[in-house]
PDB file of N, CA and C in Angstrom:
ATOM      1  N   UNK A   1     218.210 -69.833  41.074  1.00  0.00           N
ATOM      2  CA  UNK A   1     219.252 -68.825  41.120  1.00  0.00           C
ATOM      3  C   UNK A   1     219.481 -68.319  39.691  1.00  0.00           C
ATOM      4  N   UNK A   2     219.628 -66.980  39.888  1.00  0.00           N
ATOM      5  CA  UNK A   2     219.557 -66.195  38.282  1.00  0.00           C
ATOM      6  C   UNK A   2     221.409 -66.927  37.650  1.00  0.00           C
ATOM      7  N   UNK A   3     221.564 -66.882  36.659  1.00  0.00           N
ATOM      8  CA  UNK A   3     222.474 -67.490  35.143  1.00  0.00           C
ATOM      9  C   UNK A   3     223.656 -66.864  35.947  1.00  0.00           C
ATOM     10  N   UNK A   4     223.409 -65.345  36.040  1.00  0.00           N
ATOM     11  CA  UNK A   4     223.858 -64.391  36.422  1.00  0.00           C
ATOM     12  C   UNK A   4     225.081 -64.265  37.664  1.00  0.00           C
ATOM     13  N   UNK A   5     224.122 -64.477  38.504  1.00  0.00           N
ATOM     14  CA  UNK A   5     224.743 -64.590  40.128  1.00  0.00           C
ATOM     15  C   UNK A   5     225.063 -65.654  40.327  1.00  0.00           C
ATOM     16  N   UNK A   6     224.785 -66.745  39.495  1.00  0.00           N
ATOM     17  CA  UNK A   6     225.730 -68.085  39.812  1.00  0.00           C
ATOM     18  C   UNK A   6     226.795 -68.062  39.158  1.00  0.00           C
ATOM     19  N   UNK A   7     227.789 -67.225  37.937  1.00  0.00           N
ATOM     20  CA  UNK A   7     228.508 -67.357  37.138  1.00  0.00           C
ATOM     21  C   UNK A   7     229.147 -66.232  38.415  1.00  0.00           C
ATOM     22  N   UNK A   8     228.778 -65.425  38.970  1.00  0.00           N
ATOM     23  CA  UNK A   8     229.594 -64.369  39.505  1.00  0.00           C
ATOM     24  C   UNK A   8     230.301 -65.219  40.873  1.00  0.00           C
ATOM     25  N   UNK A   9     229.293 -66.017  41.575  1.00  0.00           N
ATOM     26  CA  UNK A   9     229.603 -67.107  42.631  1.00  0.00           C
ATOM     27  C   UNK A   9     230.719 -67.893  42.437  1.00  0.00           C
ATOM     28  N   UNK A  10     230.617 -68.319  41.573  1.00  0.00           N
ATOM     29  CA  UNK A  10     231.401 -69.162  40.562  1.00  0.00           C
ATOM     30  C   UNK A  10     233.106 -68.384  40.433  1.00  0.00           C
ATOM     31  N   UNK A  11     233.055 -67.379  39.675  1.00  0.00           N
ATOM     32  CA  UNK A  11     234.124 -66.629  40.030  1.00  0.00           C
ATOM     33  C   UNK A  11     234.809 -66.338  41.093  1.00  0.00           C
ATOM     34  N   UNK A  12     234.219 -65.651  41.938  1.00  0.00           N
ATOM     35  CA  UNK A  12     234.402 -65.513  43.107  1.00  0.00           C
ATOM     36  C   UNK A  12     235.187 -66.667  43.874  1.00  0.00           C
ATOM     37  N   UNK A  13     234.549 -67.797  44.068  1.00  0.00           N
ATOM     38  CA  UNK A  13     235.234 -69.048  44.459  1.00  0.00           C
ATOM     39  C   UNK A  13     236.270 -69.453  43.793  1.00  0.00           C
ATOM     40  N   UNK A  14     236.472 -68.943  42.446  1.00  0.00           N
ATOM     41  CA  UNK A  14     237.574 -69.943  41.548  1.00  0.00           C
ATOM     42  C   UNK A  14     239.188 -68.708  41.908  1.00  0.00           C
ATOM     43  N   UNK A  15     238.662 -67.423  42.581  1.00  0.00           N
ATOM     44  CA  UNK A  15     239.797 -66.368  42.507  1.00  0.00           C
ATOM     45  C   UNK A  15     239.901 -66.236  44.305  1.00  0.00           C
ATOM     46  N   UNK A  16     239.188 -66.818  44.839  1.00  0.00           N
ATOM     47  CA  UNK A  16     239.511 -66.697  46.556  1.00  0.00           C
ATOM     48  C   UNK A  16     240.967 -67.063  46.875  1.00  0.00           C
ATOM     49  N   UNK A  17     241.455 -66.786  47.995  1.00  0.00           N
ATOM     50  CA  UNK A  17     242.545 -67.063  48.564  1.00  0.00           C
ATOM     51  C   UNK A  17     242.417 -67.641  49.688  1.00  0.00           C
ATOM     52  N   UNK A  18     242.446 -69.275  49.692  1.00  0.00           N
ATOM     53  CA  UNK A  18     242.348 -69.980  51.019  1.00  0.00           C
ATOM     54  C   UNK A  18     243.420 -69.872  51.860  1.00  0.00           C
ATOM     55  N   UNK A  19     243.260 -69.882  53.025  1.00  0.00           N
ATOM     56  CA  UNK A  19     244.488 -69.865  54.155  1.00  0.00           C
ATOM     57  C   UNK A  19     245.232 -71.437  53.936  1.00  0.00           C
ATOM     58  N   UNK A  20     246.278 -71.182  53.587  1.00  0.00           N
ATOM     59  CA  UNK A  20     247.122 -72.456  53.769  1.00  0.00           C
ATOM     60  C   UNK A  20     248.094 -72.742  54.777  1.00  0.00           C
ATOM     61  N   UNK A  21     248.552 -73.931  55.607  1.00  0.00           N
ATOM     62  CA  UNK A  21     249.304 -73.892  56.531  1.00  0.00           C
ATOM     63  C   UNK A  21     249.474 -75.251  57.166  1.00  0.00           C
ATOM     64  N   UNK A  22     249.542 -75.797  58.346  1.00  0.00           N
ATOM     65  CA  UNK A  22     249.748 -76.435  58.858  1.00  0.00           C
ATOM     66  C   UNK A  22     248.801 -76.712  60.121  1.00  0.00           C
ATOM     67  N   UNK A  23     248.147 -77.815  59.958  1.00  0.00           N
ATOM     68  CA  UNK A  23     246.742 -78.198  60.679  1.00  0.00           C
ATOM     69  C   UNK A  23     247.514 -78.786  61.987  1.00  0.00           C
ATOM     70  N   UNK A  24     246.461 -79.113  62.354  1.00  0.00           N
ATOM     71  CA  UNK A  24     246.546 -79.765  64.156  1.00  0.00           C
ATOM     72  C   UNK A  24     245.517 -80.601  64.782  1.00  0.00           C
ATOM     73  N   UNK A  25     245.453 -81.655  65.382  1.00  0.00           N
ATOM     74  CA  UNK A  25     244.391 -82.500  66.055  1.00  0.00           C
ATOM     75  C   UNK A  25     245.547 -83.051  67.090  1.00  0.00           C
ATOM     76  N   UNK A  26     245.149 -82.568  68.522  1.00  0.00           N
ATOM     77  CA  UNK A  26     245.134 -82.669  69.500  1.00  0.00           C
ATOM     78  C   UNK A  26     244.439 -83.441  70.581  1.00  0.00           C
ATOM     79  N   UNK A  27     244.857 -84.354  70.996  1.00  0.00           N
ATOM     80  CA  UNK A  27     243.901 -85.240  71.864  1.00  0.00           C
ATOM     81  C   UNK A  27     244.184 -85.152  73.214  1.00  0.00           C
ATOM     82  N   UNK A  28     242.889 -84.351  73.962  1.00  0.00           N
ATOM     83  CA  UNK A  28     243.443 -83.629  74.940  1.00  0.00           C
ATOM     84  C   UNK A  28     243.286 -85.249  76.519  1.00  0.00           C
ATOM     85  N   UNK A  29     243.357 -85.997  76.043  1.00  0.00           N
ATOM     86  CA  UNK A  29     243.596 -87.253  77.255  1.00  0.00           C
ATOM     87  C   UNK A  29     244.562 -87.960  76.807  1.00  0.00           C
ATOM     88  N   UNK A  30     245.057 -87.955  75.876  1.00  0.00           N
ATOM     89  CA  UNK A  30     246.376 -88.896  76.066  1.00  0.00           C
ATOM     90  C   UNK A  30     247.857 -87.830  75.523  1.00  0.00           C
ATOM     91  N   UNK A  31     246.881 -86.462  74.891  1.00  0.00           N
ATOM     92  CA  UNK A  31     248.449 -85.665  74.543  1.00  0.00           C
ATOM     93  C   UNK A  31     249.488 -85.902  73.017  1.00  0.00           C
ATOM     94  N   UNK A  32     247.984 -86.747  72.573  1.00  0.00           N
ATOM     95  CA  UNK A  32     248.852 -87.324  70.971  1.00  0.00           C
ATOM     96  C   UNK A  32     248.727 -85.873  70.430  1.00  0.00           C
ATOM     97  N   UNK A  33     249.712 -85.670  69.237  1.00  0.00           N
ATOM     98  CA  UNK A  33     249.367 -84.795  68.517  1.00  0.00           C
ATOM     99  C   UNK A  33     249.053 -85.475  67.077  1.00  0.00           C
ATOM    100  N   UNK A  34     248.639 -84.783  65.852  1.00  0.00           N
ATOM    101  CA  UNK A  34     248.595 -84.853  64.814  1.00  0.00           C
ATOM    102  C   UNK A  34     248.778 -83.906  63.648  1.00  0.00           C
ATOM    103  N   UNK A  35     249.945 -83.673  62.848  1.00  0.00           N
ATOM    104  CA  UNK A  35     250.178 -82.384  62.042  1.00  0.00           C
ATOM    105  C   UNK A  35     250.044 -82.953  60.485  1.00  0.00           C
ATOM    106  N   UNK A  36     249.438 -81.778  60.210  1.00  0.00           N
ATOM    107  CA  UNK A  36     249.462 -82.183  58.379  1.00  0.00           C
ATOM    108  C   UNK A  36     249.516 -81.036  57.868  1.00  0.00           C
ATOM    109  N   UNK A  37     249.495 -80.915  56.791  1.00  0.00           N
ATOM    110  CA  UNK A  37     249.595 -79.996  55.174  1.00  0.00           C
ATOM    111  C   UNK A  37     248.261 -79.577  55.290  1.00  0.00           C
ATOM    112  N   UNK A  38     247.854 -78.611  54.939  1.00  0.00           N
ATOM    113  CA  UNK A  38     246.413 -78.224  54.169  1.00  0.00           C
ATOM    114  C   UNK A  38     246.607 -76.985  53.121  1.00  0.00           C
ATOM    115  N   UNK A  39     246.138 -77.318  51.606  1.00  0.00           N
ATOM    116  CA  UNK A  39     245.886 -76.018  51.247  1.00  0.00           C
ATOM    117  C   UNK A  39     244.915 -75.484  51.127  1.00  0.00           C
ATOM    118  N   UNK A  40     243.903 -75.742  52.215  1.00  0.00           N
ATOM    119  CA  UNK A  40     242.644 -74.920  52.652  1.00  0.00           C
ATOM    120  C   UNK A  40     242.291 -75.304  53.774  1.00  0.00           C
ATOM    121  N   UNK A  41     242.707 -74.815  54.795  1.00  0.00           N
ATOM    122  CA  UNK A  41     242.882 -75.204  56.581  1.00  0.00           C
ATOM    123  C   UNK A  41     241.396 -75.445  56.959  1.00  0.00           C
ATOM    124  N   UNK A  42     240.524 -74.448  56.529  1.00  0.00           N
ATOM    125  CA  UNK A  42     238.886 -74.871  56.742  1.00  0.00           C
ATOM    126  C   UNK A  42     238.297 -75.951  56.214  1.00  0.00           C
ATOM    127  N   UNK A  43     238.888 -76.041  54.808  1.00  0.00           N
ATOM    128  CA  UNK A  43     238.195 -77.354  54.100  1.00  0.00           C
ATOM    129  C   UNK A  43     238.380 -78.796  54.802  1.00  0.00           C
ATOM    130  N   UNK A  44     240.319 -79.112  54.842  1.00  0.00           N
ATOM    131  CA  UNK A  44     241.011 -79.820  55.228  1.00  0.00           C
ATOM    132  C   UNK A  44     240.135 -80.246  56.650  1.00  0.00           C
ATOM    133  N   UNK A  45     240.038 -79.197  57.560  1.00  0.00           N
ATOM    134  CA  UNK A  45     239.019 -79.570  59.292  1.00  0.00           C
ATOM    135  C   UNK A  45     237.801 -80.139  59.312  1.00  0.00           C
ATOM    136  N   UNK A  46     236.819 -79.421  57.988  1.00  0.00           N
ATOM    137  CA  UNK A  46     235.759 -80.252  57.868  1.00  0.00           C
ATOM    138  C   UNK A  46     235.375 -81.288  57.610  1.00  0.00           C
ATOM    139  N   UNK A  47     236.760 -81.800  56.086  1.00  0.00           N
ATOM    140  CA  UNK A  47     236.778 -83.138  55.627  1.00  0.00           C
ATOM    141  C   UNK A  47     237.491 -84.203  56.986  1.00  0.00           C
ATOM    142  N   UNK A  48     238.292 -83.737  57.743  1.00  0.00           N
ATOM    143  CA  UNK A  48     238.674 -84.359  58.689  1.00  0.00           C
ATOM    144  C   UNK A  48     237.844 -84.742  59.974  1.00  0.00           C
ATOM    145  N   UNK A  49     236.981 -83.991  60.300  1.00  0.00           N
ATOM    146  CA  UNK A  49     235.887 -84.306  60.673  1.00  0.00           C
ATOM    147  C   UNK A  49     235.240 -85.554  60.335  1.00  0.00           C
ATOM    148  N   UNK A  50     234.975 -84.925  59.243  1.00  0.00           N
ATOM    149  CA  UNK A  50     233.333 -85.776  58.551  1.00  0.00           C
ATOM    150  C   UNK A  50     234.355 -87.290  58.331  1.00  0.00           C
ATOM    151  N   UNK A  51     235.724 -87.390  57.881  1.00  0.00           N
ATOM    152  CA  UNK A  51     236.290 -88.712  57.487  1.00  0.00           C
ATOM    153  C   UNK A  51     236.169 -89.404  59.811  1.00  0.00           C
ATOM    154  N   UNK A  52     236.421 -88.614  60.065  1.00  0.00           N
ATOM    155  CA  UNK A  52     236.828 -89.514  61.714  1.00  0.00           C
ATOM    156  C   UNK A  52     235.306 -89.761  62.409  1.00  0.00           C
ATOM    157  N   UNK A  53     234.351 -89.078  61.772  1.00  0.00           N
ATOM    158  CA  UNK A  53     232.548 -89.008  62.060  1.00  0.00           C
ATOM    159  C   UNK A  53     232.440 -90.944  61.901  1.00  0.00           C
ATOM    160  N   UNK A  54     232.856 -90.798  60.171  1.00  0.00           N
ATOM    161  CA  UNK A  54     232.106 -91.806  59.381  1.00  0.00           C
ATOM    162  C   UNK A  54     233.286 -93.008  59.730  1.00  0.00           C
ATOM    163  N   UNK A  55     234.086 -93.259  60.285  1.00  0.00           N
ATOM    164  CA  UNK A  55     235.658 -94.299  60.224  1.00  0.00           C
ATOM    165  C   UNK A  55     235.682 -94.498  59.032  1.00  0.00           C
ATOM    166  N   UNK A  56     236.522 -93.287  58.139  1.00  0.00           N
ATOM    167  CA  UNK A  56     236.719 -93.572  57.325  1.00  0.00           C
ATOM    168  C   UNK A  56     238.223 -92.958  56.938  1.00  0.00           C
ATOM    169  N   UNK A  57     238.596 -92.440  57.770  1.00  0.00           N
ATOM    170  CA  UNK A  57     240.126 -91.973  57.905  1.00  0.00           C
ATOM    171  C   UNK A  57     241.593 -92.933  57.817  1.00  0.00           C
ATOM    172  N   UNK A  58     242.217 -92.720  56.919  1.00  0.00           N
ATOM    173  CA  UNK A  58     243.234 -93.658  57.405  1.00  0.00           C
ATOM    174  C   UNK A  58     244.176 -93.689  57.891  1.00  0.00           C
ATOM    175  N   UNK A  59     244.447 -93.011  58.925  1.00  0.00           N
ATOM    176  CA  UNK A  59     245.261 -92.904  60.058  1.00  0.00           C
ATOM    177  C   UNK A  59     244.675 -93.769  61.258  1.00  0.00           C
ATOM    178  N   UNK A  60     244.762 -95.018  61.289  1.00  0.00           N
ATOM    179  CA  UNK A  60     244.437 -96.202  62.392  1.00  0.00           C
ATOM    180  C   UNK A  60     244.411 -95.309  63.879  1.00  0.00           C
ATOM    181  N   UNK A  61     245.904 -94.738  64.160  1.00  0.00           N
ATOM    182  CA  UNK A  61     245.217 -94.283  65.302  1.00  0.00           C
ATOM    183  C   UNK A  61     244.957 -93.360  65.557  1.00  0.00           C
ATOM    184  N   UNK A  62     244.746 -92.210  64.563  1.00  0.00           N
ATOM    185  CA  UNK A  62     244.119 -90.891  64.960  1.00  0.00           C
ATOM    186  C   UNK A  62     242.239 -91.668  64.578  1.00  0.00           C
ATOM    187  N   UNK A  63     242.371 -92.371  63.974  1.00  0.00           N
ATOM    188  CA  UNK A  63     240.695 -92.635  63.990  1.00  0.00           C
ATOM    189  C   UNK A  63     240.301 -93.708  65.489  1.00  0.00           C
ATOM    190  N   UNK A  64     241.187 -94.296  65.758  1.00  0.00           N
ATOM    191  CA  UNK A  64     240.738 -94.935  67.445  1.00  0.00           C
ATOM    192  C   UNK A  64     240.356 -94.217  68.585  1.00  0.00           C
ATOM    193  N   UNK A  65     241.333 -93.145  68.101  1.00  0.00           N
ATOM    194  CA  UNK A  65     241.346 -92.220  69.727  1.00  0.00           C
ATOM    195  C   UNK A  65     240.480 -91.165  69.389  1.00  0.00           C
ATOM    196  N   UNK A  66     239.764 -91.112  68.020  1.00  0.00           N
ATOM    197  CA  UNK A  66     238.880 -90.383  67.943  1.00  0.00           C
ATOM    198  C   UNK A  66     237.355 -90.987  68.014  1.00  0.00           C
ATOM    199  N   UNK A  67     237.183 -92.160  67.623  1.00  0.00           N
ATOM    200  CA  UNK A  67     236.315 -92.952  68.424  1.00  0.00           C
ATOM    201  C   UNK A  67     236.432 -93.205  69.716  1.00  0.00           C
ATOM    202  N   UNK A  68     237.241 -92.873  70.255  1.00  0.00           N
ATOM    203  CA  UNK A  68     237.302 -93.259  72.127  1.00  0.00           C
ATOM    204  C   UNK A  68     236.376 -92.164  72.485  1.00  0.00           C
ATOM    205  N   UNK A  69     237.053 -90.960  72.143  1.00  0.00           N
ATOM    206  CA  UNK A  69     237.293 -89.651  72.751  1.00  0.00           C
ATOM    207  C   UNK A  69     236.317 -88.900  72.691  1.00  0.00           C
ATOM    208  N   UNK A  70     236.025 -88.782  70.623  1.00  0.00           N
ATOM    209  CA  UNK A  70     235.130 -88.104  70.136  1.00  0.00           C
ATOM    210  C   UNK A  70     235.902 -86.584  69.872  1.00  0.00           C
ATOM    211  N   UNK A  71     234.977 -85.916  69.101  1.00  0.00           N
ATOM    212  CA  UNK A  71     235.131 -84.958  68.795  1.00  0.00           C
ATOM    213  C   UNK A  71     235.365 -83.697  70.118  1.00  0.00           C
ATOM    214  N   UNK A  72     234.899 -83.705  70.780  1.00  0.00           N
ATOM    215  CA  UNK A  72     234.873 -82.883  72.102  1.00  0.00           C
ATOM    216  C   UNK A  72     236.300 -83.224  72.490  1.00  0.00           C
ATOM    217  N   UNK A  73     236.862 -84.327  72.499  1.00  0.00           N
ATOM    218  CA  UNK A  73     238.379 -85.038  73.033  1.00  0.00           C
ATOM    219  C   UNK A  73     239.564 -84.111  72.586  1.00  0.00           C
ATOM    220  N   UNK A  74     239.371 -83.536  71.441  1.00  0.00           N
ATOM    221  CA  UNK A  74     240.651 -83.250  70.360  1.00  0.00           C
ATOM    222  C   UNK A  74     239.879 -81.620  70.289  1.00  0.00           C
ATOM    223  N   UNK A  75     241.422 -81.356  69.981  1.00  0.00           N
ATOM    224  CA  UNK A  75     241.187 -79.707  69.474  1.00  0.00           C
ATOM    225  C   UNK A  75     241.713 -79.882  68.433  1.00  0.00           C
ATOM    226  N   UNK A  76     241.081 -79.187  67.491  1.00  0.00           N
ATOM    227  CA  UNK A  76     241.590 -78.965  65.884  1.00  0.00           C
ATOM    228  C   UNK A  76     242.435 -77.474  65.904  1.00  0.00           C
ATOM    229  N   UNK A  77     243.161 -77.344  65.108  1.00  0.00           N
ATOM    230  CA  UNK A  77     243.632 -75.529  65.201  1.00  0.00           C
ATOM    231  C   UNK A  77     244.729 -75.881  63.835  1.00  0.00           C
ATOM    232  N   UNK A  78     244.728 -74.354  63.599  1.00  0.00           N
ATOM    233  CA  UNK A  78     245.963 -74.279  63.066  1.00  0.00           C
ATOM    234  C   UNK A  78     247.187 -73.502  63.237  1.00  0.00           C
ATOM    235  N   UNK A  79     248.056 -74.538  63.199  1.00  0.00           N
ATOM    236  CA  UNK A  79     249.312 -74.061  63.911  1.00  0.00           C
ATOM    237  C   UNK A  79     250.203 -73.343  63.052  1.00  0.00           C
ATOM    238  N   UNK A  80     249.932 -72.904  62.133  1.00  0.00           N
ATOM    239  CA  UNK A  80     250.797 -72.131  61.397  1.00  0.00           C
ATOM    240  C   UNK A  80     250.192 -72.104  59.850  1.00  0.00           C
ATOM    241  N   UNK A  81     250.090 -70.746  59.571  1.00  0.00           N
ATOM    242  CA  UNK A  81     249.459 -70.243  58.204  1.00  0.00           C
ATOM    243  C   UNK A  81     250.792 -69.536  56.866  1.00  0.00           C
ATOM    244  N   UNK A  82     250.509 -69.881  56.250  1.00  0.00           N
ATOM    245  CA  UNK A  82     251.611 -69.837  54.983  1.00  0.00           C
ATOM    246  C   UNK A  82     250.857 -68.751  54.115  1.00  0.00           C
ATOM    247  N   UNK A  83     252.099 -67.377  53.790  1.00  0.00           N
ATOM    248  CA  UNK A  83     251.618 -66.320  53.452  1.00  0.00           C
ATOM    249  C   UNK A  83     252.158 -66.202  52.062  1.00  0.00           C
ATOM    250  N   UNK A  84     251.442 -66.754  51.052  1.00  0.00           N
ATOM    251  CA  UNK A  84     251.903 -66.462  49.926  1.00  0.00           C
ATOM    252  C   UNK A  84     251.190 -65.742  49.026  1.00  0.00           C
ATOM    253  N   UNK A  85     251.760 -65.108  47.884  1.00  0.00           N
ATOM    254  CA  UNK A  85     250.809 -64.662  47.145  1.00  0.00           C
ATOM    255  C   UNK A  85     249.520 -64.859  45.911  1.00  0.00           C
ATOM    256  N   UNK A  86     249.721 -65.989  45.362  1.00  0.00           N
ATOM    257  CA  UNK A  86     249.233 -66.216  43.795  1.00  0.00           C
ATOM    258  C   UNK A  86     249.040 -67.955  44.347  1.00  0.00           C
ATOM    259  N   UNK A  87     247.313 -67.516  44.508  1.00  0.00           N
ATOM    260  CA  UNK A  87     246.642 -68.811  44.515  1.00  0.00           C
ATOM    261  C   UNK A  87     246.518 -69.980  43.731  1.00  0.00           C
ATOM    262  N   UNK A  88     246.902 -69.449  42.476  1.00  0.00           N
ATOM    263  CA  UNK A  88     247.219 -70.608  41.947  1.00  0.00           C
ATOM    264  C   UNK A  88     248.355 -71.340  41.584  1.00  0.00           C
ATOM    265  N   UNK A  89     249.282 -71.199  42.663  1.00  0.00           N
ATOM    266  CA  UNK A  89     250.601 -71.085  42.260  1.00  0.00           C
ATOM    267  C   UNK A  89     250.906 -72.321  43.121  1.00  0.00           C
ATOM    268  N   UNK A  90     251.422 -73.701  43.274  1.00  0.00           N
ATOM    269  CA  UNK A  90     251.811 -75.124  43.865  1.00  0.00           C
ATOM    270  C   UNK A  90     253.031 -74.659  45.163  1.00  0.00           C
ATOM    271  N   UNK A  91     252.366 -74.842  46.274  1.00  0.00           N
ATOM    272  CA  UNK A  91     253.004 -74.410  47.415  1.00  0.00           C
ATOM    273  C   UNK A  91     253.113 -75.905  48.444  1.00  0.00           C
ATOM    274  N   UNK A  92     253.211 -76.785  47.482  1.00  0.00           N
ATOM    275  CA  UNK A  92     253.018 -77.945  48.117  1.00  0.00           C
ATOM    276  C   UNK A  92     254.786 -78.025  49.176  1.00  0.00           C
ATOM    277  N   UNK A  93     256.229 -77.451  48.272  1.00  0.00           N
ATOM    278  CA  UNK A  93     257.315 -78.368  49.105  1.00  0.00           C
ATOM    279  C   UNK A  93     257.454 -76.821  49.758  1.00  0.00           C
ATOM    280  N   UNK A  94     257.293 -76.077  50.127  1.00  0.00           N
ATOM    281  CA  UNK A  94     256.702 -74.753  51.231  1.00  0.00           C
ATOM    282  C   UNK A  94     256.172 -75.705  52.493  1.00  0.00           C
ATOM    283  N   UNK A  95     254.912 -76.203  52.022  1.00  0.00           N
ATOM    284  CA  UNK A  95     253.853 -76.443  53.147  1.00  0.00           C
ATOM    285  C   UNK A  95     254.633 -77.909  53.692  1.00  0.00           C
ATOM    286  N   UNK A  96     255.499 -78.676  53.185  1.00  0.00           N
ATOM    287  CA  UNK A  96     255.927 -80.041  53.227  1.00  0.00           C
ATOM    288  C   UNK A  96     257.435 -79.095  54.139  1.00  0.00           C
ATOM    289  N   UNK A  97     257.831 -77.970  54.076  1.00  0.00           N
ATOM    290  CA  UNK A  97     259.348 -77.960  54.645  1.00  0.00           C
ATOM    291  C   UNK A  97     258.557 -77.369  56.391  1.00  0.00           C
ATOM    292  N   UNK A  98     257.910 -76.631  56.356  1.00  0.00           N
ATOM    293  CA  UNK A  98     257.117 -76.380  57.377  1.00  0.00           C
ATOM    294  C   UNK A  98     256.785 -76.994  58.089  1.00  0.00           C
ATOM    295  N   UNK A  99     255.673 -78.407  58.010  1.00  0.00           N
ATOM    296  CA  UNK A  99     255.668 -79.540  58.596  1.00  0.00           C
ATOM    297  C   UNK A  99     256.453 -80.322  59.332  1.00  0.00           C
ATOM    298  N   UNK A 100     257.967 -80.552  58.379  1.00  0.00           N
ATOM    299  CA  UNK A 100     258.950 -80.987  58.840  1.00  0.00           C
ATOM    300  C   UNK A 100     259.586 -80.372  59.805  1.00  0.00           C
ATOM    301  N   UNK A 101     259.679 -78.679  60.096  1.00  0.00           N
ATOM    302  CA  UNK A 101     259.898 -78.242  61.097  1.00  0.00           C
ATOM    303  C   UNK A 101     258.921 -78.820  62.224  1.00  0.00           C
ATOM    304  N   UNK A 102     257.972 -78.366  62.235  1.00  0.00           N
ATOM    305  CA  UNK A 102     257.236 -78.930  63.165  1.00  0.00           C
ATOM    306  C   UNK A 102     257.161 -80.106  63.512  1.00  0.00           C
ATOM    307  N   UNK A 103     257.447 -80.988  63.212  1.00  0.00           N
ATOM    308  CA  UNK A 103     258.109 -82.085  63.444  1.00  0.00           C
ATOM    309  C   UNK A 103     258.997 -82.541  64.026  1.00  0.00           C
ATOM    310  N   UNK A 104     259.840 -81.596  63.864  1.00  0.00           N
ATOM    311  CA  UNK A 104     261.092 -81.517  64.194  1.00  0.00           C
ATOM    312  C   UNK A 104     260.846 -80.848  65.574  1.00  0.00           C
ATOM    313  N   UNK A 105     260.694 -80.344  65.819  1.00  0.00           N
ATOM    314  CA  UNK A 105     260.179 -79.431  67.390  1.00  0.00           C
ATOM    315  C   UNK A 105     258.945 -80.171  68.274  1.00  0.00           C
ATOM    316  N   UNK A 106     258.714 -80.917  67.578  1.00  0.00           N
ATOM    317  CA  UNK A 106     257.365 -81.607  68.387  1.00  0.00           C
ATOM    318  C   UNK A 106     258.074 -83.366  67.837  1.00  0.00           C
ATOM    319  N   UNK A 107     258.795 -84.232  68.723  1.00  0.00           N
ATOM    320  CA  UNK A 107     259.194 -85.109  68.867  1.00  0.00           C
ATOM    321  C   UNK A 107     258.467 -86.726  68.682  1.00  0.00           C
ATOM    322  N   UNK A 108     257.007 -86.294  69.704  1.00  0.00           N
ATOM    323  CA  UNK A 108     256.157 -86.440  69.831  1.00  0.00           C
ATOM    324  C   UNK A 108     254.801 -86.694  68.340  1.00  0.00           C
ATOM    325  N   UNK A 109     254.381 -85.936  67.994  1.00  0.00           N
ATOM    326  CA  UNK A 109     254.049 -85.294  67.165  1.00  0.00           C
ATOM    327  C   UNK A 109     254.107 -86.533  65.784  1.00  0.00           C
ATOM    328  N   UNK A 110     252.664 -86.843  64.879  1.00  0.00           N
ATOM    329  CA  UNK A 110     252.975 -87.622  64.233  1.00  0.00           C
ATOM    330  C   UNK A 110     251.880 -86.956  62.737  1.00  0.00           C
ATOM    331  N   UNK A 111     252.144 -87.293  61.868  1.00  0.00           N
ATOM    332  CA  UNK A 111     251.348 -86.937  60.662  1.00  0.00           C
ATOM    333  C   UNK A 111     250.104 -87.103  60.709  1.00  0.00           C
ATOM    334  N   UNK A 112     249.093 -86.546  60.101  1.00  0.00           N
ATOM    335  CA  UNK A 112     247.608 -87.284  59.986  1.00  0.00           C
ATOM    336  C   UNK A 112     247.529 -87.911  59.223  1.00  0.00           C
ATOM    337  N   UNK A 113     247.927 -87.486  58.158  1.00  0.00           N
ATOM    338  CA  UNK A 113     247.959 -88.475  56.613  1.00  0.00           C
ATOM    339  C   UNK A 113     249.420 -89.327  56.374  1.00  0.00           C
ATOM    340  N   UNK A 114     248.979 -90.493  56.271  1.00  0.00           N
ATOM    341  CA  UNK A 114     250.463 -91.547  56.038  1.00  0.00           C
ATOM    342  C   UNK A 114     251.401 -91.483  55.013  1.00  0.00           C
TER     343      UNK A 114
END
């Protein structure tokens, strides 16, 4: 790859604007839910994936019922996207008051990350 087009790649990625919001794993046989934070909802799904692939997640029982179930078991989604402006700007107690709503409305409903 030319010096060139990898420094522009490079840019490009360092000035993107990831969707941030509030994730979801759904386990469609027993009805658990699971909500978390992400400030990159795509990244956050893949690494969540690949951690419940390998048992390497530490959420005990979102990684059981994802070994029961499997990936086909659970729907991933996101349940709510956070519209801010300036990517580099710490939107962490935003994405943390959000959650807690949802939380709050889903009784049920338990964190992915402890």
């Amino acid at each position: 790859m030319e010096i060139s087009r990898r420094k522009q790649l490079l840019a490009e990625y360092a000035n993107r604007k990831p969707e941030m919001g509030i994730i979801s794993l759904a386990c469609e046989a027993t009805g658990d839910v699971f909500l978390g934070t992400s400030n990159d909802t795509k990244a956050s799904l893949n690494g969540l994936r690949f951690k419940l692939e390998t048992g390497s997640h530490p959420n005990r029982s979102l990684r059981e019922l994802w070994q029961q179930y499997g990936e086909a078991g659970f729907t991933l989604s996101v349940v709510e996207v956070l519209d801010y402006e300036d990517a580099k700007a710490d939107y962490t107690q935003e994405l943390e008051e959000m959650l807690e709503q949802h939380l709050e409305e889903n009784k049920e409903a338990r964190r992915i990350w402890k």
